[in-house]
C-alpha atoms as a PDB file:
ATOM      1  CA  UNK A   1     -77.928 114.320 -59.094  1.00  0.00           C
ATOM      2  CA  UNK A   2     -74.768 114.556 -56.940  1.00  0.00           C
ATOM      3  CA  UNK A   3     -72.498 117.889 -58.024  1.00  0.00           C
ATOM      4  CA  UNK A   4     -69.211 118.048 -57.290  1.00  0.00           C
ATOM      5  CA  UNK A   5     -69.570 120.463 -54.797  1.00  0.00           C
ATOM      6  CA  UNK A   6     -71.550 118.189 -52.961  1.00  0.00           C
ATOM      7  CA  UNK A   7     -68.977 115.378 -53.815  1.00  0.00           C
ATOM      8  CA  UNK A   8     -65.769 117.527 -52.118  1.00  0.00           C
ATOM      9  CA  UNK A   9     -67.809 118.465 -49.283  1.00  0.00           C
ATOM     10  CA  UNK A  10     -68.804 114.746 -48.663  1.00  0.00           C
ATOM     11  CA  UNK A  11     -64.599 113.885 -49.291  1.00  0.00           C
ATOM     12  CA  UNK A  12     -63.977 116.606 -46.797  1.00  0.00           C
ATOM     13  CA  UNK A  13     -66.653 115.527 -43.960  1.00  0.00           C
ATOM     14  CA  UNK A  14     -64.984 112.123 -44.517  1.00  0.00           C
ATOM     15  CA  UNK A  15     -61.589 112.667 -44.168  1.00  0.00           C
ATOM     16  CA  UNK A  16     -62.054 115.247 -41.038  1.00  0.00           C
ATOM     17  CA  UNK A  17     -60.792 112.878 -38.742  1.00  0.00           C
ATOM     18  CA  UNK A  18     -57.871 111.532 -40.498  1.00  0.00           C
ATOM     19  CA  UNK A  19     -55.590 112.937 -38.527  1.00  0.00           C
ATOM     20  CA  UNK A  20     -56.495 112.557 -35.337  1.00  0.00           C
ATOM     21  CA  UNK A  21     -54.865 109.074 -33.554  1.00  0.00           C
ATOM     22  CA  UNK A  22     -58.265 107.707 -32.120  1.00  0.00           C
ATOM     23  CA  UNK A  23     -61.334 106.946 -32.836  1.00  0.00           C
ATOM     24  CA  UNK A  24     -64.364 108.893 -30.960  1.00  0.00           C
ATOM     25  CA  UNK A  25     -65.234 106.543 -28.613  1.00  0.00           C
ATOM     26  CA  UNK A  26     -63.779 106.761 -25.004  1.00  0.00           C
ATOM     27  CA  UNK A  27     -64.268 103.028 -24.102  1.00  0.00           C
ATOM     28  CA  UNK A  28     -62.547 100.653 -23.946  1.00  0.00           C
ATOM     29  CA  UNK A  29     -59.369 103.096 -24.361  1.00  0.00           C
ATOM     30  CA  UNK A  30     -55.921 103.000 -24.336  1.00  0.00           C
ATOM     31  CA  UNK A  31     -54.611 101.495 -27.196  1.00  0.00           C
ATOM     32  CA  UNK A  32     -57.596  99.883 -28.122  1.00  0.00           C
ATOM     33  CA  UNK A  33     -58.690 103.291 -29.304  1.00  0.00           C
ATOM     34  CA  UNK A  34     -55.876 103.865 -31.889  1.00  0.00           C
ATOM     35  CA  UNK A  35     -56.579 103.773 -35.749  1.00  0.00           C
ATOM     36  CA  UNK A  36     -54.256 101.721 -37.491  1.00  0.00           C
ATOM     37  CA  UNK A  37     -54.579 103.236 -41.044  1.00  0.00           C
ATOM     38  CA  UNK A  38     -53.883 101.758 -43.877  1.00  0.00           C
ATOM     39  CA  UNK A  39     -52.424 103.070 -46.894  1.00  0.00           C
ATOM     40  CA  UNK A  40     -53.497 100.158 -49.908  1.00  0.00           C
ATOM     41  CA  UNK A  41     -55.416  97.054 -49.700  1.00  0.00           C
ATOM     42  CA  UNK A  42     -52.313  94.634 -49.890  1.00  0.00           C
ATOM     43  CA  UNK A  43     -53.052  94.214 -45.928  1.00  0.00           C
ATOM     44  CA  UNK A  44     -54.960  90.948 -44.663  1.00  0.00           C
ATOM     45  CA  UNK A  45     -57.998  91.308 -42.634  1.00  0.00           C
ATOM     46  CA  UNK A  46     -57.683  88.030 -40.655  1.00  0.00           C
ATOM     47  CA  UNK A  47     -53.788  87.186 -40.077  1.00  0.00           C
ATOM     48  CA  UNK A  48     -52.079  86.433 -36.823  1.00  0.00           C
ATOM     49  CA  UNK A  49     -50.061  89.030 -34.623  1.00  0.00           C
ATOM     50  CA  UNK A  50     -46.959  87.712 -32.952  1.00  0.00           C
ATOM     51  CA  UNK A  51     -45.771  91.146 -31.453  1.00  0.00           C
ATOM     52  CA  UNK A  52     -49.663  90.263 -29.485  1.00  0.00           C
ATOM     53  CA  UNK A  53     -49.676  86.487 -29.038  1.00  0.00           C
ATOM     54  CA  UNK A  54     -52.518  86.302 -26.013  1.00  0.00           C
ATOM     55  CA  UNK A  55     -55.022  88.530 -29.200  1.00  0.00           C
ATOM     56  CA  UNK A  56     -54.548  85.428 -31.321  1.00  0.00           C
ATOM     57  CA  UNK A  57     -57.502  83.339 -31.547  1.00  0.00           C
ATOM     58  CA  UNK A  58     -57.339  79.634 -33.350  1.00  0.00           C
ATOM     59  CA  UNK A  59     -60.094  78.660 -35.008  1.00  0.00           C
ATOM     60  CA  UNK A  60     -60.802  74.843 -35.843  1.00  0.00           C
ATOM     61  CA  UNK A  61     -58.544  73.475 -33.082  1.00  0.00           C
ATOM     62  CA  UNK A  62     -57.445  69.972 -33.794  1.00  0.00           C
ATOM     63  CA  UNK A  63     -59.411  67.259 -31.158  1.00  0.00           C
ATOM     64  CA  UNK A  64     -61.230  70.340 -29.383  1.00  0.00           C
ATOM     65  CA  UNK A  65     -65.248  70.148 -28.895  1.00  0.00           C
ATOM     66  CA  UNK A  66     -66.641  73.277 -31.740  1.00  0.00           C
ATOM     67  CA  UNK A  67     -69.285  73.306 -29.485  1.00  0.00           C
ATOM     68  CA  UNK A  68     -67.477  74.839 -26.847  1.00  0.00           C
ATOM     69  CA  UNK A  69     -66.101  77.431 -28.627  1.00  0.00           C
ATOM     70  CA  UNK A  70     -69.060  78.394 -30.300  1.00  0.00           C
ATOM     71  CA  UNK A  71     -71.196  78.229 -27.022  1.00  0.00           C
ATOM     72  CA  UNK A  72     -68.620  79.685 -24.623  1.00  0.00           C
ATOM     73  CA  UNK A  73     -67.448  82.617 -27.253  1.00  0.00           C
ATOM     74  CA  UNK A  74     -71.131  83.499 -27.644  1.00  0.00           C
ATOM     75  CA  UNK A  75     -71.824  83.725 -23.618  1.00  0.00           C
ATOM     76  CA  UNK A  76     -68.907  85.211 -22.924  1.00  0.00           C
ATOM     77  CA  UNK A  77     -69.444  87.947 -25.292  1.00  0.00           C
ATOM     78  CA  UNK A  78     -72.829  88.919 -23.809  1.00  0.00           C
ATOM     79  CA  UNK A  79     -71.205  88.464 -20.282  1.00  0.00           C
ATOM     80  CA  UNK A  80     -68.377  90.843 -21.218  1.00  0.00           C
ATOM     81  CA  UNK A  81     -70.190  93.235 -22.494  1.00  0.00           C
ATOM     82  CA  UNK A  82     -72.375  94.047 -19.504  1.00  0.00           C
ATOM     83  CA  UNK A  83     -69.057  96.028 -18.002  1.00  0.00           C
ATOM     84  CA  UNK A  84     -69.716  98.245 -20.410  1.00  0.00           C
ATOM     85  CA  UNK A  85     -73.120  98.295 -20.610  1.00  0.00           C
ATOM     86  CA  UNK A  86     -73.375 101.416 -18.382  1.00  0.00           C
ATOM     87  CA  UNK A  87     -71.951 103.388 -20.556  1.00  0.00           C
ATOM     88  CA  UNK A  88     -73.774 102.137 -23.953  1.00  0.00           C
ATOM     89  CA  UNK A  89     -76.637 100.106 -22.442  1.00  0.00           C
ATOM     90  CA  UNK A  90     -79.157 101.517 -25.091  1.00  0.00           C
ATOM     91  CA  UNK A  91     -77.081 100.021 -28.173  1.00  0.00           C
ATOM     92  CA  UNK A  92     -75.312  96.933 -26.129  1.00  0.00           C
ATOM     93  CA  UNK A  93     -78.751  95.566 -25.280  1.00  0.00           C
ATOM     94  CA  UNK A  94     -78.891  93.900 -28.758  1.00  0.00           C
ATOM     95  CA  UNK A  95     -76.185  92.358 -28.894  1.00  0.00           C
ATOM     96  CA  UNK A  96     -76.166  90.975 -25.038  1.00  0.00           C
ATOM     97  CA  UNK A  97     -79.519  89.477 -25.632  1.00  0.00           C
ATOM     98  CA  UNK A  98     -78.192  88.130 -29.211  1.00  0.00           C
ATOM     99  CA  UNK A  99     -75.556  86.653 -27.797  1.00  0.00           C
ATOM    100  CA  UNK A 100     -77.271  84.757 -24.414  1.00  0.00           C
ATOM    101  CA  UNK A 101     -79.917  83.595 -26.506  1.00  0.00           C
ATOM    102  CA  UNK A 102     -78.119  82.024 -29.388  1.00  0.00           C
ATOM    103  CA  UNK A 103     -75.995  80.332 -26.468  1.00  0.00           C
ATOM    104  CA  UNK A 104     -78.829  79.153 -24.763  1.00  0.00           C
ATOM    105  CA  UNK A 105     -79.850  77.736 -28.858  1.00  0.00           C
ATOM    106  CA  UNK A 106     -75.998  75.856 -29.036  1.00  0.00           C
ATOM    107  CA  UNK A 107     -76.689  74.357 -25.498  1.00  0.00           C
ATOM    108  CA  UNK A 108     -80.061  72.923 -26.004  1.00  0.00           C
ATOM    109  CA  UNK A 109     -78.892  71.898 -29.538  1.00  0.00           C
ATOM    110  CA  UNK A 110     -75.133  69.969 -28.111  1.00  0.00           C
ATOM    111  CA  UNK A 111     -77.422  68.028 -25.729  1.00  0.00           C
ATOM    112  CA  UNK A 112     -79.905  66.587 -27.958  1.00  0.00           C
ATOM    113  CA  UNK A 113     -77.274  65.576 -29.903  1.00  0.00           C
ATOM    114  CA  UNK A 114     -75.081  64.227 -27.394  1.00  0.00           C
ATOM    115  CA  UNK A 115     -78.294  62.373 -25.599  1.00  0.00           C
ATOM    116  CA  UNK A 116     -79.527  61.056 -29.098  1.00  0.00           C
ATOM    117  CA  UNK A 117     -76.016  59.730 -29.727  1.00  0.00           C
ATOM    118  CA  UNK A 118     -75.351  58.103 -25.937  1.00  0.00           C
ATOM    119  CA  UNK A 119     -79.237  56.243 -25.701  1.00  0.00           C
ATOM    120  CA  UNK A 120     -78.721  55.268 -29.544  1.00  0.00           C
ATOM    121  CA  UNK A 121     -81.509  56.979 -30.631  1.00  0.00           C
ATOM    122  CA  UNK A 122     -82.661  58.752 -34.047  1.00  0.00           C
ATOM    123  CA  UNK A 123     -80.608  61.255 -34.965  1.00  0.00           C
ATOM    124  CA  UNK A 124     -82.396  64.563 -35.631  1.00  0.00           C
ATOM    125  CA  UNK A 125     -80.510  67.644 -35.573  1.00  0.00           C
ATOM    126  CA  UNK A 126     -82.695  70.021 -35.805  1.00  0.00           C
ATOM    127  CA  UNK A 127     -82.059  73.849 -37.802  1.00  0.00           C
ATOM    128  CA  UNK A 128     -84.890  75.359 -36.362  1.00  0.00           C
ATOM    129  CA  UNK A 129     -84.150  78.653 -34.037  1.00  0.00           C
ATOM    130  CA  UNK A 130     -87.377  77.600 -31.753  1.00  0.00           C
ATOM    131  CA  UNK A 131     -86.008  77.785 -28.060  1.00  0.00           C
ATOM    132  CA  UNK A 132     -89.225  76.190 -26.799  1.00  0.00           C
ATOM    133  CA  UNK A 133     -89.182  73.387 -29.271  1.00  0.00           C
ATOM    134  CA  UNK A 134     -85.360  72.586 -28.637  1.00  0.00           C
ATOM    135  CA  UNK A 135     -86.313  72.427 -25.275  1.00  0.00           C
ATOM    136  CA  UNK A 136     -89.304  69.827 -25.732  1.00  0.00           C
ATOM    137  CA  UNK A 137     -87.051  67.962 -27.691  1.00  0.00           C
ATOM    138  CA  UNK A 138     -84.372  67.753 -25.197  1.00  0.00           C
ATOM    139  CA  UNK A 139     -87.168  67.040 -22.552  1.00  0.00           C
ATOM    140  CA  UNK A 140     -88.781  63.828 -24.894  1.00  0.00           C
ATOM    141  CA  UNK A 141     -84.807  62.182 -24.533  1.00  0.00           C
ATOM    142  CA  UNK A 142     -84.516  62.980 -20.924  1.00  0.00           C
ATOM    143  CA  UNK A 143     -88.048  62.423 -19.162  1.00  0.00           C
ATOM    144  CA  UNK A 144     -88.471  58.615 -20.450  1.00  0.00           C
ATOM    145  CA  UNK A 145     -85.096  58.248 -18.825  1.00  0.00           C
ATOM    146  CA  UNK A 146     -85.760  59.748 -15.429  1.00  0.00           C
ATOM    147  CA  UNK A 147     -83.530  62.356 -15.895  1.00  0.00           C
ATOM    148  CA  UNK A 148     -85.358  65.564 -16.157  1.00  0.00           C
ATOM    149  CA  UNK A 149     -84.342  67.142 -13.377  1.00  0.00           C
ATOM    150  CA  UNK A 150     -81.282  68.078 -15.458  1.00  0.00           C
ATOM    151  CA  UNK A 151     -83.108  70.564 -16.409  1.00  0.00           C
ATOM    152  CA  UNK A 152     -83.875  73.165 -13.183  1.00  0.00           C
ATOM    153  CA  UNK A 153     -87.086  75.136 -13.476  1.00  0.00           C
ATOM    154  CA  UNK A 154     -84.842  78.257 -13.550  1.00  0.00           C
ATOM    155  CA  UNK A 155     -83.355  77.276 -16.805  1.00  0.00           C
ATOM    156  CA  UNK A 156     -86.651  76.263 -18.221  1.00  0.00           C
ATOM    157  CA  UNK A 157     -88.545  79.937 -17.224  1.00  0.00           C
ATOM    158  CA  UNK A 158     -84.888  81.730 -18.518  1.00  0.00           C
ATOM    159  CA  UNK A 159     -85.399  79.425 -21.931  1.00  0.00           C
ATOM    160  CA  UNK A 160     -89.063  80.108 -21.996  1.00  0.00           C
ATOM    161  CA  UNK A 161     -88.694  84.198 -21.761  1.00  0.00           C
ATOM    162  CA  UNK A 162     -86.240  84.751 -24.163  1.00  0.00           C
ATOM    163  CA  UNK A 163     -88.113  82.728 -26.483  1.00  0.00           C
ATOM    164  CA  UNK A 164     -90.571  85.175 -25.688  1.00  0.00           C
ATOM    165  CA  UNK A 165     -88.915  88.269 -26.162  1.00  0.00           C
ATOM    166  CA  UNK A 166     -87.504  86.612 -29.381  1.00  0.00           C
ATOM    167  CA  UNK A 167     -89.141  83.499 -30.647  1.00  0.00           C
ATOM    168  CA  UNK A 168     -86.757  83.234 -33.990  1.00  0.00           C
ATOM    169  CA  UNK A 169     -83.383  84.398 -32.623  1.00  0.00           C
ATOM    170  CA  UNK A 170     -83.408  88.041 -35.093  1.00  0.00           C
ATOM    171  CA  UNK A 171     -85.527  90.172 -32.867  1.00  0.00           C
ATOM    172  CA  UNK A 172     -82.233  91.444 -31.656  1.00  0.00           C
ATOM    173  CA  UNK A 173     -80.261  91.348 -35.314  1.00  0.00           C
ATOM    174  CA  UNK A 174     -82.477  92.709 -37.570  1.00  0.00           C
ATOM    175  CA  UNK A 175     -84.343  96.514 -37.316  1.00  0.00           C
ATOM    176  CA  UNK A 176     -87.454  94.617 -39.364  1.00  0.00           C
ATOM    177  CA  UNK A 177     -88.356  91.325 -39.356  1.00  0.00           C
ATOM    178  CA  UNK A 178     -89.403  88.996 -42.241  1.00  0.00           C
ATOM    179  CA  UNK A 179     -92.900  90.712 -42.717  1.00  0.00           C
ATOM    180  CA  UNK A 180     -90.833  94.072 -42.833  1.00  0.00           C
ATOM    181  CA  UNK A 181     -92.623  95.248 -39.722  1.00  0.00           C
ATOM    182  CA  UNK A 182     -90.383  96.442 -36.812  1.00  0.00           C
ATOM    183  CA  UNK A 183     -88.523  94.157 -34.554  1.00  0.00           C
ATOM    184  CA  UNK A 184     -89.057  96.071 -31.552  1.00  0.00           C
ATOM    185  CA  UNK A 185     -92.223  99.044 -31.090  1.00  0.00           C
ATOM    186  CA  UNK A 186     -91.444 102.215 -30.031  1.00  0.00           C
ATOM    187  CA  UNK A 187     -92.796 101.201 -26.744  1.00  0.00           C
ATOM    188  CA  UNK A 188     -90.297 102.635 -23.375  1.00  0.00           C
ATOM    189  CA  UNK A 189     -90.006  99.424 -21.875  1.00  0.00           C
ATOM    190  CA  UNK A 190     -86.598  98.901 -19.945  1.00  0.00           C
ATOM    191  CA  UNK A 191     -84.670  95.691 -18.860  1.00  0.00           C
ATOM    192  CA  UNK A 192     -81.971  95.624 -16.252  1.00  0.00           C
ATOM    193  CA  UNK A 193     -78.729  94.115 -18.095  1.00  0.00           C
ATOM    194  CA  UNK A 194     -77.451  94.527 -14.379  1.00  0.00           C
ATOM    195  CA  UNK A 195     -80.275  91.255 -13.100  1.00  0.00           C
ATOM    196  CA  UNK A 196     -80.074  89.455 -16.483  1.00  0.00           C
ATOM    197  CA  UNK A 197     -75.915  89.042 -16.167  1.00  0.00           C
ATOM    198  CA  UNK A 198     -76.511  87.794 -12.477  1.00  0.00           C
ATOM    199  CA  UNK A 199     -79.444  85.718 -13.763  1.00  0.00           C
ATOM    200  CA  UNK A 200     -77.519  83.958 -16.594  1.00  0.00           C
ATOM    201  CA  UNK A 201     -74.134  83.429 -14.074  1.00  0.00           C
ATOM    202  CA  UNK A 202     -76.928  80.929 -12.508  1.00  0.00           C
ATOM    203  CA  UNK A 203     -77.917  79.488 -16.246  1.00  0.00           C
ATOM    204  CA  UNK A 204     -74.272  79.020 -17.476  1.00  0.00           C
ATOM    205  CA  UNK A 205     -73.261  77.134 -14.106  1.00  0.00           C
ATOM    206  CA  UNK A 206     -76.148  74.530 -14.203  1.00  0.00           C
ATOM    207  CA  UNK A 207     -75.388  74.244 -18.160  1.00  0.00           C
ATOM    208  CA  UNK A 208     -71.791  73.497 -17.648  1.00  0.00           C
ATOM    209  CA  UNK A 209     -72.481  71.235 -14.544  1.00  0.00           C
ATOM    210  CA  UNK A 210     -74.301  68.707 -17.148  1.00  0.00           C
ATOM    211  CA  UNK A 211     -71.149  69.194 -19.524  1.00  0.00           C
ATOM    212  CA  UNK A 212     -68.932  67.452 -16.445  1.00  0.00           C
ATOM    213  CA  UNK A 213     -71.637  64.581 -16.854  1.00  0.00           C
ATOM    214  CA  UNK A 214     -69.656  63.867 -20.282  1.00  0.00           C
ATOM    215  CA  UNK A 215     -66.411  64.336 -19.691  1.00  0.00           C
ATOM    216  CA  UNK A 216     -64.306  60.900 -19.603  1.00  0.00           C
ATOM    217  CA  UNK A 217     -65.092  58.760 -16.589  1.00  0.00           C
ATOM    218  CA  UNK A 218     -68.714  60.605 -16.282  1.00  0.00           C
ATOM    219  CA  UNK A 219     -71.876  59.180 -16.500  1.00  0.00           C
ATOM    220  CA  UNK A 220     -72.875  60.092 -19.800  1.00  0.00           C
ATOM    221  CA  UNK A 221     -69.223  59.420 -21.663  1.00  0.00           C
ATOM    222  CA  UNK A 222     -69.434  58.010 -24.537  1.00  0.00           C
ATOM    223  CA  UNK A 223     -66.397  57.208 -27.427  1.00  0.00           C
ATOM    224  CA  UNK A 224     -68.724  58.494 -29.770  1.00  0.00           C
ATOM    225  CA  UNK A 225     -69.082  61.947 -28.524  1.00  0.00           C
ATOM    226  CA  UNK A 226     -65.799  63.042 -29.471  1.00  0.00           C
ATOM    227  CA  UNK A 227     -65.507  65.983 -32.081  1.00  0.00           C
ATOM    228  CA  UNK A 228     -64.504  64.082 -34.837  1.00  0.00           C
ATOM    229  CA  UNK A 229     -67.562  61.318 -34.070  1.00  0.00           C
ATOM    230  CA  UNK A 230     -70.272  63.976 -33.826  1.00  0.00           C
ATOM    231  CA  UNK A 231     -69.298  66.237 -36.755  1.00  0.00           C
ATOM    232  CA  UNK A 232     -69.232  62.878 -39.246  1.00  0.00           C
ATOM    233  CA  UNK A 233     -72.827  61.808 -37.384  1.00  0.00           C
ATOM    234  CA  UNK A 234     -74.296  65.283 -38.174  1.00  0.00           C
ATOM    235  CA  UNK A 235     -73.104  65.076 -41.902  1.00  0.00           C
ATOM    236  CA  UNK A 236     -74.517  62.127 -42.624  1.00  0.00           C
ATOM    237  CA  UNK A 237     -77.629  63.016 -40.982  1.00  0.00           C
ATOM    238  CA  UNK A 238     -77.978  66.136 -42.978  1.00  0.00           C
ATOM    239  CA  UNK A 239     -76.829  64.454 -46.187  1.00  0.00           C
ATOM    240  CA  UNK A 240     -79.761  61.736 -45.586  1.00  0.00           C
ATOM    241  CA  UNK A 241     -81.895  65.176 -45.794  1.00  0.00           C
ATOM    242  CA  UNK A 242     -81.468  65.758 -49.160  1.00  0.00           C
ATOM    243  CA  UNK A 243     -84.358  64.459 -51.253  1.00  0.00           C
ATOM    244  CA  UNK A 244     -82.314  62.441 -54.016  1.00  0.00           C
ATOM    245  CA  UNK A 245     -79.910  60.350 -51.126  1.00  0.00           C
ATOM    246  CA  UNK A 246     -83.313  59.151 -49.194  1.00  0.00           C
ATOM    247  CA  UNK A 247     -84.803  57.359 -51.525  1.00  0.00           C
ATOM    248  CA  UNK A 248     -83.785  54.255 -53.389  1.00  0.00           C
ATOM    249  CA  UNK A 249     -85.154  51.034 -54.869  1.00  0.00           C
ATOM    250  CA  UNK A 250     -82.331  48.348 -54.037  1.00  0.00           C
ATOM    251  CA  UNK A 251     -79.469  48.083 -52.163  1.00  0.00           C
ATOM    252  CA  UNK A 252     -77.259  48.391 -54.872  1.00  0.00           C
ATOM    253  CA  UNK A 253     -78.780  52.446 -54.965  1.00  0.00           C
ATOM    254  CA  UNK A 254     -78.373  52.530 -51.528  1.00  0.00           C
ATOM    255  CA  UNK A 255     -74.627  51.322 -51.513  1.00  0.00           C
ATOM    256  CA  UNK A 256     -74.145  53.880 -54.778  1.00  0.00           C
ATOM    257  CA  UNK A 257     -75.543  56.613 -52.039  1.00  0.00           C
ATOM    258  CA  UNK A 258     -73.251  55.958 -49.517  1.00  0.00           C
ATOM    259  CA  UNK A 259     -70.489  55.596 -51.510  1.00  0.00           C
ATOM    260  CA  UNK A 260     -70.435  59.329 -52.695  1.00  0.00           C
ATOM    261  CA  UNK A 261     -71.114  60.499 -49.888  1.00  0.00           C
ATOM    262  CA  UNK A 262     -67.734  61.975 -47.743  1.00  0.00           C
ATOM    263  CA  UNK A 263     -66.911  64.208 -45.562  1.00  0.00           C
ATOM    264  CA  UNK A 264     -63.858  66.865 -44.836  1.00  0.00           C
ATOM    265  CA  UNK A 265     -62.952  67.138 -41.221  1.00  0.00           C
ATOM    266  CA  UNK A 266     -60.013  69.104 -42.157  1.00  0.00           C
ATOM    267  CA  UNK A 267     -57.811  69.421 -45.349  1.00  0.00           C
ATOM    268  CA  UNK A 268     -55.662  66.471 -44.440  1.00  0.00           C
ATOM    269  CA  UNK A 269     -58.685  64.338 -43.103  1.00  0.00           C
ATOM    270  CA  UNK A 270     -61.412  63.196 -45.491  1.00  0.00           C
ATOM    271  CA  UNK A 271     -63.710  60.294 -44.634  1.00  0.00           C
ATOM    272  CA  UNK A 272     -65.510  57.736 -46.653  1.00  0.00           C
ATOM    273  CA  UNK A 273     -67.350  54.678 -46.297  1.00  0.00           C
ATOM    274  CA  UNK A 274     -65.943  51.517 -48.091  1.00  0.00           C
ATOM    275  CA  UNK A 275     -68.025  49.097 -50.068  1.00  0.00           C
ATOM    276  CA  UNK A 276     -67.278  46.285 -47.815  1.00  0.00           C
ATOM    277  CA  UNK A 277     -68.682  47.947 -44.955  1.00  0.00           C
ATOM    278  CA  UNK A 278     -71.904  48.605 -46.292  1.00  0.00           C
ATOM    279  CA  UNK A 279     -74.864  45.853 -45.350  1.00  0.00           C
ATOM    280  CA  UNK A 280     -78.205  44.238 -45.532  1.00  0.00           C
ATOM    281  CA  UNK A 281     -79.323  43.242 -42.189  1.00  0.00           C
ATOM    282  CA  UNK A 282     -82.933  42.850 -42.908  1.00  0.00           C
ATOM    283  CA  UNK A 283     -85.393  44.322 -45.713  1.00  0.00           C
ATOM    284  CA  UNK A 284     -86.066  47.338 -43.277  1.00  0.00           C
ATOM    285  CA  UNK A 285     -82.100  47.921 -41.698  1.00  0.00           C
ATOM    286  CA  UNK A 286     -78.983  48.576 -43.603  1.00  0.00           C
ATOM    287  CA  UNK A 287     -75.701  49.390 -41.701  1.00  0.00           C
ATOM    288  CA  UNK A 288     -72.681  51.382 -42.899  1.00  0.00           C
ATOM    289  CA  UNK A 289     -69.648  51.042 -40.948  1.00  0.00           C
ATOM    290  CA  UNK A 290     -66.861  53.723 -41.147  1.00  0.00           C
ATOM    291  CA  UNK A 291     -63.590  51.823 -40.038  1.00  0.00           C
ATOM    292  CA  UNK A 292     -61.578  55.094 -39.237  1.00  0.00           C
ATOM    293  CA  UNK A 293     -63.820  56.013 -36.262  1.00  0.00           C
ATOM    294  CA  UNK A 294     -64.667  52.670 -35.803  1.00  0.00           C
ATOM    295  CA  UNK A 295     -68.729  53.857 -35.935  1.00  0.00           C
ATOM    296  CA  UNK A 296     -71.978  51.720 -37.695  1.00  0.00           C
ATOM    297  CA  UNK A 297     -74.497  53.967 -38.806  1.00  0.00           C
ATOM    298  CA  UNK A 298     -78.350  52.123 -38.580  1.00  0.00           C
ATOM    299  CA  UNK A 299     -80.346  53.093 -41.636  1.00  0.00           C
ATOM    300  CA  UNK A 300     -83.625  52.495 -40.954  1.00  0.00           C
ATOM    301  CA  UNK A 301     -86.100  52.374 -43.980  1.00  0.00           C
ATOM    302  CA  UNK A 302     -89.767  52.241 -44.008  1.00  0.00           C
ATOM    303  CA  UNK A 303     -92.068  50.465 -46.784  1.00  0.00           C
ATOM    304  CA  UNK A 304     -91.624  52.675 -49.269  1.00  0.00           C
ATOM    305  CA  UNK A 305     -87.831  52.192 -49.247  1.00  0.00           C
ATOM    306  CA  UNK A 306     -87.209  55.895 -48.135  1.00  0.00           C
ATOM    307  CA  UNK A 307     -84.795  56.461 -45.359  1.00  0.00           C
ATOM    308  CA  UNK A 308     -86.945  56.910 -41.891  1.00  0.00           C
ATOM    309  CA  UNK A 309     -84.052  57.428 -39.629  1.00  0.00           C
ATOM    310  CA  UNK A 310     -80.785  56.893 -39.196  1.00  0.00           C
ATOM    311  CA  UNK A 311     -78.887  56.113 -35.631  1.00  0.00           C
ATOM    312  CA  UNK A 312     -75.820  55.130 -33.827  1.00  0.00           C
ATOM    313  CA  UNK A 313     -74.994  51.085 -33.594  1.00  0.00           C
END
């Protein structure tokens, strides 16, 4: 057991710092170093400050791609961090690597969707952390379609080792992985953050260079790649996922199905499909028209009246 002793020493070891006006760490600095203590818990965690406007960060901007908050925010965190990485390159290793690779995950992921949604094909976002299956994925939309050389062979080697170094995106999280063995061996084996900023600076250009390809006027723009488009396609797809909404034995089930189904794109925005634009094309194809976004979803069924796959009209 714990005696007191032990309990005011602990209190004391604690509080030995509480009156000194920065933290011990000398970098970044400046003001970034100064505690801010608090005296009760009537303070909020995540609240704006005006008296620092440019530190304010919105998050769910109205019309805005998530996407490219979500992929930039991730790569730019890694890319950041290599400034300091000469001064804490043994600890900001993890997260660098953390942070590239689950940006290199978003930007496989965005394209598949996008491609699925501008060829009209099945729509199959995919949960899995697998960098070298996102990437065959991505590569069965864009081969068929003579457009693989979006893809340079430096991306694919730079996609191909860090799946290697970290096949499901926690090597780099977690001190043990799944099977409770460790995530890295005690092995001395060194990596130049130095090359691997100057190596993704080459990765994030030819990424972004594709994302002009969609902007409007570009090849690949489509009206249903917009935010509120792809977030409604991915719900539906996920909710066709679930065991109980994919199978059904008449139309009038089917039409039930859809009709609970809605989905929150923010507190004042909630869609839903209407009865009247839900129909029987053939025994095999049902369509479901949302008249907000102006979108037909393709429900594709196979003999056994389960859903196969659904995809854009």
């Amino acid at each position: 057991m714990i005696n007191n002793d032990q309990i005011n020493e602990m209190k004391k070891f604690l509080n030995r710092d509480k009156s000194s006006d920065e933290i011990p760490i000398y970098n970044p600095g400046g003001q970034f170093n100064k505690f801010t203590r608090k005296n009760n818990t009537s303070f909020e965690t995540f609240c704006p400050n005006y008296n620092y406007p440019d530190y304010n960060a919105v998050i769910g901007w109205d019309g805005e791609s998530y996407y490219y908050g979500y992929k930039e925010g991730f790569f730019q965190a890694a890319h950041m961090s290599i400034k300091l990485a000469k001064y804490y390159s043994d600890s900001l290793v993890y997260p660098i690597i953390f942070n590239y690779r689950h940006y290199l995950e978003l930007v496989l992921k965005e394209n598949i969707l996008r491609f699925q949604i501008f060829f009209r094909l099945p729509i199959t976002y995919t949960k899995t952390h697998n960098l070298i299956r996102l990437l065959d994925e991505l590569e069965s939309i864009l081969v068929p379609n003579n457009l693989s050389f979006l893809i340079s062979p430096a991306q694919k080697k730079v996609i191909q080792d860090f799946h290697k170094i970290d096949s499901q995106n926690d090597a780099f999280r977690f001190v043990f992985n799944t099977q409770g063995s460790l995530s890295h061996a005690y092995d001395h084996k060194q990596i130049s953050l130095w090359n691997l900023h100057f190596t993704m600076n080459e990765i994030y250009n030819d990424f972004t260079n594709i994302d002009y390809l969609f902007v409007p006027n570009g090849i690949f723009h489509d009206d249903y790649l917009t935010p509120q488009h792809q977030s409604f396609i991915v719900a539906i797809s996920e909710f066709f996922k679930v065991r109980e909404n994919r199978n059904f034995n008449s139309f009038n089930k089917l039409k039930s199905i859809l009709l609970n189904f809605e989905h929150q794109l923010s507190q004042s925005v909630k869609y839903k499909f209407a009865e009247s634009g839900i129909v029987q094309i053939s025994p095999a194809r049902y369509e479901a028209t949302l008249y907000e976004l102006s979108l037909t979803i393709i429900i594709s069924v196979n003999n056994v009246q389960d859903i196969d796959h659904i995809k854009i009209k």
